[in-house]
Protein backbone atom coordinates (compact mmCIF):
# COMPACT_ATOMS: atom_id res chain seq x y z
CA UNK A 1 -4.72 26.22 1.72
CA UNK A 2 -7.82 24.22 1.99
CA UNK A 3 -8.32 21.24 -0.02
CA UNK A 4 -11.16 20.24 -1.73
CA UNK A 5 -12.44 18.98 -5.55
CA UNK A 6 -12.37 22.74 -6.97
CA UNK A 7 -8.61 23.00 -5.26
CA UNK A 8 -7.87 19.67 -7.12
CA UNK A 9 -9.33 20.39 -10.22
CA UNK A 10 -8.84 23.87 -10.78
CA UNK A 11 -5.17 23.87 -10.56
CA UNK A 12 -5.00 24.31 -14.33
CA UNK A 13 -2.93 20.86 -15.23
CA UNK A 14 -1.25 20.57 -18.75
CA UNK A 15 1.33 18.46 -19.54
CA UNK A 16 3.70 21.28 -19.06
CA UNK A 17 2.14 22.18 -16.16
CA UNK A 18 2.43 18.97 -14.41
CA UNK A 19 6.06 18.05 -15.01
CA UNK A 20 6.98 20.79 -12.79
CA UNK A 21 6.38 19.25 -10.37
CA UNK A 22 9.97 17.53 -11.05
CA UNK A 23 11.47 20.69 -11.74
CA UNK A 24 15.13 21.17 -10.37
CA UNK A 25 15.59 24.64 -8.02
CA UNK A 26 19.12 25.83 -7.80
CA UNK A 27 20.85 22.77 -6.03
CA UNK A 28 22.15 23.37 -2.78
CA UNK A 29 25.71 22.48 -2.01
CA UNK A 30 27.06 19.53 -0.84
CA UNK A 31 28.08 19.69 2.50
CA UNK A 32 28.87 16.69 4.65
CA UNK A 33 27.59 16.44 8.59
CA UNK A 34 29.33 14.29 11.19
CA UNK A 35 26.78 12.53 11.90
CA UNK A 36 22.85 11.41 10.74
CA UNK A 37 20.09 13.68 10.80
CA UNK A 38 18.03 14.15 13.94
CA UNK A 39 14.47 12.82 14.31
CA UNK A 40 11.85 15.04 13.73
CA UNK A 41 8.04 15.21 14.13
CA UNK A 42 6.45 13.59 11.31
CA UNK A 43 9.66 11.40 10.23
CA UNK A 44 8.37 8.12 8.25
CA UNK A 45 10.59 5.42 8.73
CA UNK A 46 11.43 2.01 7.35
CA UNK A 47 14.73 -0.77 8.33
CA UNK A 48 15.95 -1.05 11.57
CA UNK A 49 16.71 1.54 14.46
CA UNK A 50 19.88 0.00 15.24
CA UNK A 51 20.97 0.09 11.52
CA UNK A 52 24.34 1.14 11.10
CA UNK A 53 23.86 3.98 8.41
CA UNK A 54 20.69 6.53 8.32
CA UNK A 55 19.56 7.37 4.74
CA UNK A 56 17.01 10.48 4.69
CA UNK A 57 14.70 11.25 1.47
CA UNK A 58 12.95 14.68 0.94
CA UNK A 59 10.35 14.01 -1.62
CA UNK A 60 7.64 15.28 -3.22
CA UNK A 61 4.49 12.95 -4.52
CA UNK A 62 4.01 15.46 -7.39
CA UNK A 63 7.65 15.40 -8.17
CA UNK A 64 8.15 13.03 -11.61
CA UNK A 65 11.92 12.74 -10.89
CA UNK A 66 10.15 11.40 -7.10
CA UNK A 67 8.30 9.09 -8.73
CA UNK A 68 10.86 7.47 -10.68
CA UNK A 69 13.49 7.19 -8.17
CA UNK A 70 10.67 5.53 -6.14
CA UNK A 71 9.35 2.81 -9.10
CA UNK A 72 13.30 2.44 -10.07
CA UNK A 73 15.53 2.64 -7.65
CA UNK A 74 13.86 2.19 -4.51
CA UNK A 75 13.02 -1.52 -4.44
CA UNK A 76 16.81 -2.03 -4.96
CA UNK A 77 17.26 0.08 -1.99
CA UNK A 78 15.33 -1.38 0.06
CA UNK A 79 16.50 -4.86 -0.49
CA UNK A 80 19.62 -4.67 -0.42
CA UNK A 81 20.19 -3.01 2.33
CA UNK A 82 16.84 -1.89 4.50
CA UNK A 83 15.40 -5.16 4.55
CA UNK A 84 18.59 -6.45 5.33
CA UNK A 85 19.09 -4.45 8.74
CA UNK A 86 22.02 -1.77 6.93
CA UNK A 87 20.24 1.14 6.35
CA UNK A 88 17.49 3.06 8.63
CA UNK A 89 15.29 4.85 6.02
CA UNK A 90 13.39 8.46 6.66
CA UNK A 91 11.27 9.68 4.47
CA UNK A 92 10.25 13.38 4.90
CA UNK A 93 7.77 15.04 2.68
CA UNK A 94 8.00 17.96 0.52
CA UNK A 95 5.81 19.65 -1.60
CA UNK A 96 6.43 20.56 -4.96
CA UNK A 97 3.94 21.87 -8.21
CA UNK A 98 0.91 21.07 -8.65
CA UNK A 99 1.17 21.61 -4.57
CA UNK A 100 -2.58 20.82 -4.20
CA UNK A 101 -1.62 17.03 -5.06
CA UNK A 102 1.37 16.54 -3.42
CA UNK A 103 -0.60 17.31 -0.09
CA UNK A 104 -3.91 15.81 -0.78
CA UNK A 105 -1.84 12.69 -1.45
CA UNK A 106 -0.10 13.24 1.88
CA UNK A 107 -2.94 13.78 3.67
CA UNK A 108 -4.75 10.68 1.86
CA UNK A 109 -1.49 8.39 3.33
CA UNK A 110 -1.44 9.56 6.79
CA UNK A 111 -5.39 9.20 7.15
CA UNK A 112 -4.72 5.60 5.62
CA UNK A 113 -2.62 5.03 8.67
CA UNK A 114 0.87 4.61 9.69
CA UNK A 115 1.20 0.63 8.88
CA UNK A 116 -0.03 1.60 5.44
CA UNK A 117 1.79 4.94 4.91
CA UNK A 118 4.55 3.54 2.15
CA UNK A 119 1.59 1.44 0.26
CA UNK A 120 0.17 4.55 -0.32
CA UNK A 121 2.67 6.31 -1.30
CA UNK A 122 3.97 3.68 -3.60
CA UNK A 123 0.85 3.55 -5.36
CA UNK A 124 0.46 7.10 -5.63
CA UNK A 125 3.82 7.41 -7.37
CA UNK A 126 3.22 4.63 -9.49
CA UNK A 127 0.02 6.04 -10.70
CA UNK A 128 1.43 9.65 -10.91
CA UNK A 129 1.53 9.90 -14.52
CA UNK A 130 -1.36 8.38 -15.32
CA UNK A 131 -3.44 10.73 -12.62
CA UNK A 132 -1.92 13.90 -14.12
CA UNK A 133 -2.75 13.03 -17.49
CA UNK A 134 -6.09 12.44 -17.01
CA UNK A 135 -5.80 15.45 -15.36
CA UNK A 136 -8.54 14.46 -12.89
CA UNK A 137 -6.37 14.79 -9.60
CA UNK A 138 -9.11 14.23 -7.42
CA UNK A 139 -10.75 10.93 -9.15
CA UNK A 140 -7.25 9.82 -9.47
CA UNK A 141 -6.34 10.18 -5.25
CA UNK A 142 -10.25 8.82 -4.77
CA UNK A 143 -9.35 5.49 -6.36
CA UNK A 144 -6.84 4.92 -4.97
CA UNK A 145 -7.76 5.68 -1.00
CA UNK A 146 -11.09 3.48 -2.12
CA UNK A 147 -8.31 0.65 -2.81
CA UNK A 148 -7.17 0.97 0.94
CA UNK A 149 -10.67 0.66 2.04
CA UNK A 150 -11.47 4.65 2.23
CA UNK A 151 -15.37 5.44 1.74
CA UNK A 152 -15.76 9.12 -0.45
CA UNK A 153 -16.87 10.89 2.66
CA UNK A 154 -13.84 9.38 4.72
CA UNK A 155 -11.50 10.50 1.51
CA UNK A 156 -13.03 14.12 1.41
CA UNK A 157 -12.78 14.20 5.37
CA UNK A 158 -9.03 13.41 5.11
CA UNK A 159 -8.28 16.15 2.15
CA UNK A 160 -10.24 18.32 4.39
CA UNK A 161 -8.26 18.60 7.57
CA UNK A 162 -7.17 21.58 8.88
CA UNK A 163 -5.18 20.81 11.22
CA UNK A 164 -3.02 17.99 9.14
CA UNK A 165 -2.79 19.93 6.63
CA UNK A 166 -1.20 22.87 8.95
CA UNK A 167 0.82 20.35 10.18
CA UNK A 168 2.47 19.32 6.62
CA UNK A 169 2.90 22.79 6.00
CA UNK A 170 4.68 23.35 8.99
CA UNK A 171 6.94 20.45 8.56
CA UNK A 172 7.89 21.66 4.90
CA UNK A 173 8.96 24.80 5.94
CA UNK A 174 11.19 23.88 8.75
CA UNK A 175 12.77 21.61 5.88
CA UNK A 176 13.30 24.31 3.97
CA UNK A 177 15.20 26.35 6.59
CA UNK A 178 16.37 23.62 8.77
CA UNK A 179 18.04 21.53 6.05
CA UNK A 180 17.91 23.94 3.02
CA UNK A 181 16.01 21.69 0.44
CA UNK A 182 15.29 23.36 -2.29
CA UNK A 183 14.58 20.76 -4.94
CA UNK A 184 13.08 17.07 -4.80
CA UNK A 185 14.15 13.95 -4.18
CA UNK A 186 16.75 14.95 -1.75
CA UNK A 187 18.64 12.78 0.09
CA UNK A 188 21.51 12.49 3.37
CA UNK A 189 23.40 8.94 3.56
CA UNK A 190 24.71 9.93 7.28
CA UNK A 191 24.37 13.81 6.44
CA UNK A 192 25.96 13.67 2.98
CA UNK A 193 24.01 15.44 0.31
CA UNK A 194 23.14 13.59 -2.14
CA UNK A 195 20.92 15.85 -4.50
CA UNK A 196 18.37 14.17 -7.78
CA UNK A 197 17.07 10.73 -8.60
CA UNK A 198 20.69 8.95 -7.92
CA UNK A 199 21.04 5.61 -9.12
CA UNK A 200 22.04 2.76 -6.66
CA UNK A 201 25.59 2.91 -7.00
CA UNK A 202 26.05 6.55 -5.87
CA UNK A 203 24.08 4.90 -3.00
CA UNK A 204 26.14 1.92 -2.73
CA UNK A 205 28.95 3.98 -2.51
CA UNK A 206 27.68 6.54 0.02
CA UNK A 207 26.62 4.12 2.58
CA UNK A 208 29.30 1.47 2.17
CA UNK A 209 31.99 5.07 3.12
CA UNK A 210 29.52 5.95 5.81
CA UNK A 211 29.42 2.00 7.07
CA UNK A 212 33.34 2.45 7.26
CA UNK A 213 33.60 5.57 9.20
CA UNK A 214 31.74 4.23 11.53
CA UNK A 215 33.68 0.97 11.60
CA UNK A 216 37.18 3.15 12.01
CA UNK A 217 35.75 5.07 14.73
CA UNK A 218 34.24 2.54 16.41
């Protein structure tokens, strides 16, 4: 897949077209690990290494159930207990319909830079619906890597790698098989599946058992 304006725009967006891109595959069964998820290459990360309890997403920026979870629940999340040293978050990406988006705004993030990778992202998901109802996915990505100080031809040079963009692929497919995602956001609290847009307290709740384990094995 190469990227480009006739990749972005051509994909054909309706409003039924776009809110695929939250659609649900056949959920995969929970099944608890004993213990977090190994790092891979790639792995975005956020809290602590010495945290006590790992939480992994698998997300999609073209996912709609994504981008809530992100504008609702994630700031709760993250404050109470990232920021506060309790929880090592991993964000690993996915892709998801319109696919063109979801790895132009990928791309778009990891060009930005790695100190800058969640502002992206955040700002991409909070401008997700109005980008796909304009239905001009490139504009949409342009303003906002402008915003982080991208010129046009630095923007176009990002969407245009090869090689990252072989690289995201890659990583999405050993997902797939490695940890059997088939729908977005999915997450592991410690290697529990959690599957959907939970809300804080199946969080609470998922990290506060995985907190104990460790505290009765320790």
């Amino acid at each position: 897949m190469i990227l480009d304006r006739r990749a972005l725009i051509g994909t054909g967006l309706s409003a039924s077209a776009w809110a695929a891109g939250g659609l649900m595959l056949a959920a995969a069964p929970t099944v608890a690990r004993a213990a977090p998820l190994p790092a891979v290459p790639g792995d975005m990360t956020l809290g602590s290494p010495k945290a006590k309890v790992q939480v992994v997403e698998y997300a999609s920026l073209s996912c709609t159930h994504c981008a809530h979870w992100n504008n609702d629940v994630f700031p709760l999340l993250k404050a109470r207990y990232i920021d506060t040293g309790k929880v090592r978050y991993v964000f690993r990406e996915f892709l998801t319909p319109p696919i063109e988006f979801a790895a132009a705004g990928y791309l778009l993030a990891r060009r930005v830079g790695a100190d800058r990778y969640f502002q992206v992202t955040d700002a991409i998901f909070k401008q997700q619906t109005a980008i796909f109802e304009s239905e001009d996915l490139w504009g949409g990505l342009l303003k906002i890597g402008k915003s982080f100080g991208l010129t046009e031809e630095q923007f176009t040079a990002a969407l245009g790698d090869k090689v990252a963009l072989e690289a995201l692929n890659a990583r999405v497919a050993k997902a797939a098989e490695r940890d059997q995602i088939e729908s977005t956001p999915t997450f592991f609290v410690d290697g529990q599946r959690l599957v959907g847009g939970q809300p804080i307290e199946a969080f609470a709740a998922a990290i506060d058992k995985a907190a104990a384990n460790k505290t009765t094995k320790g």
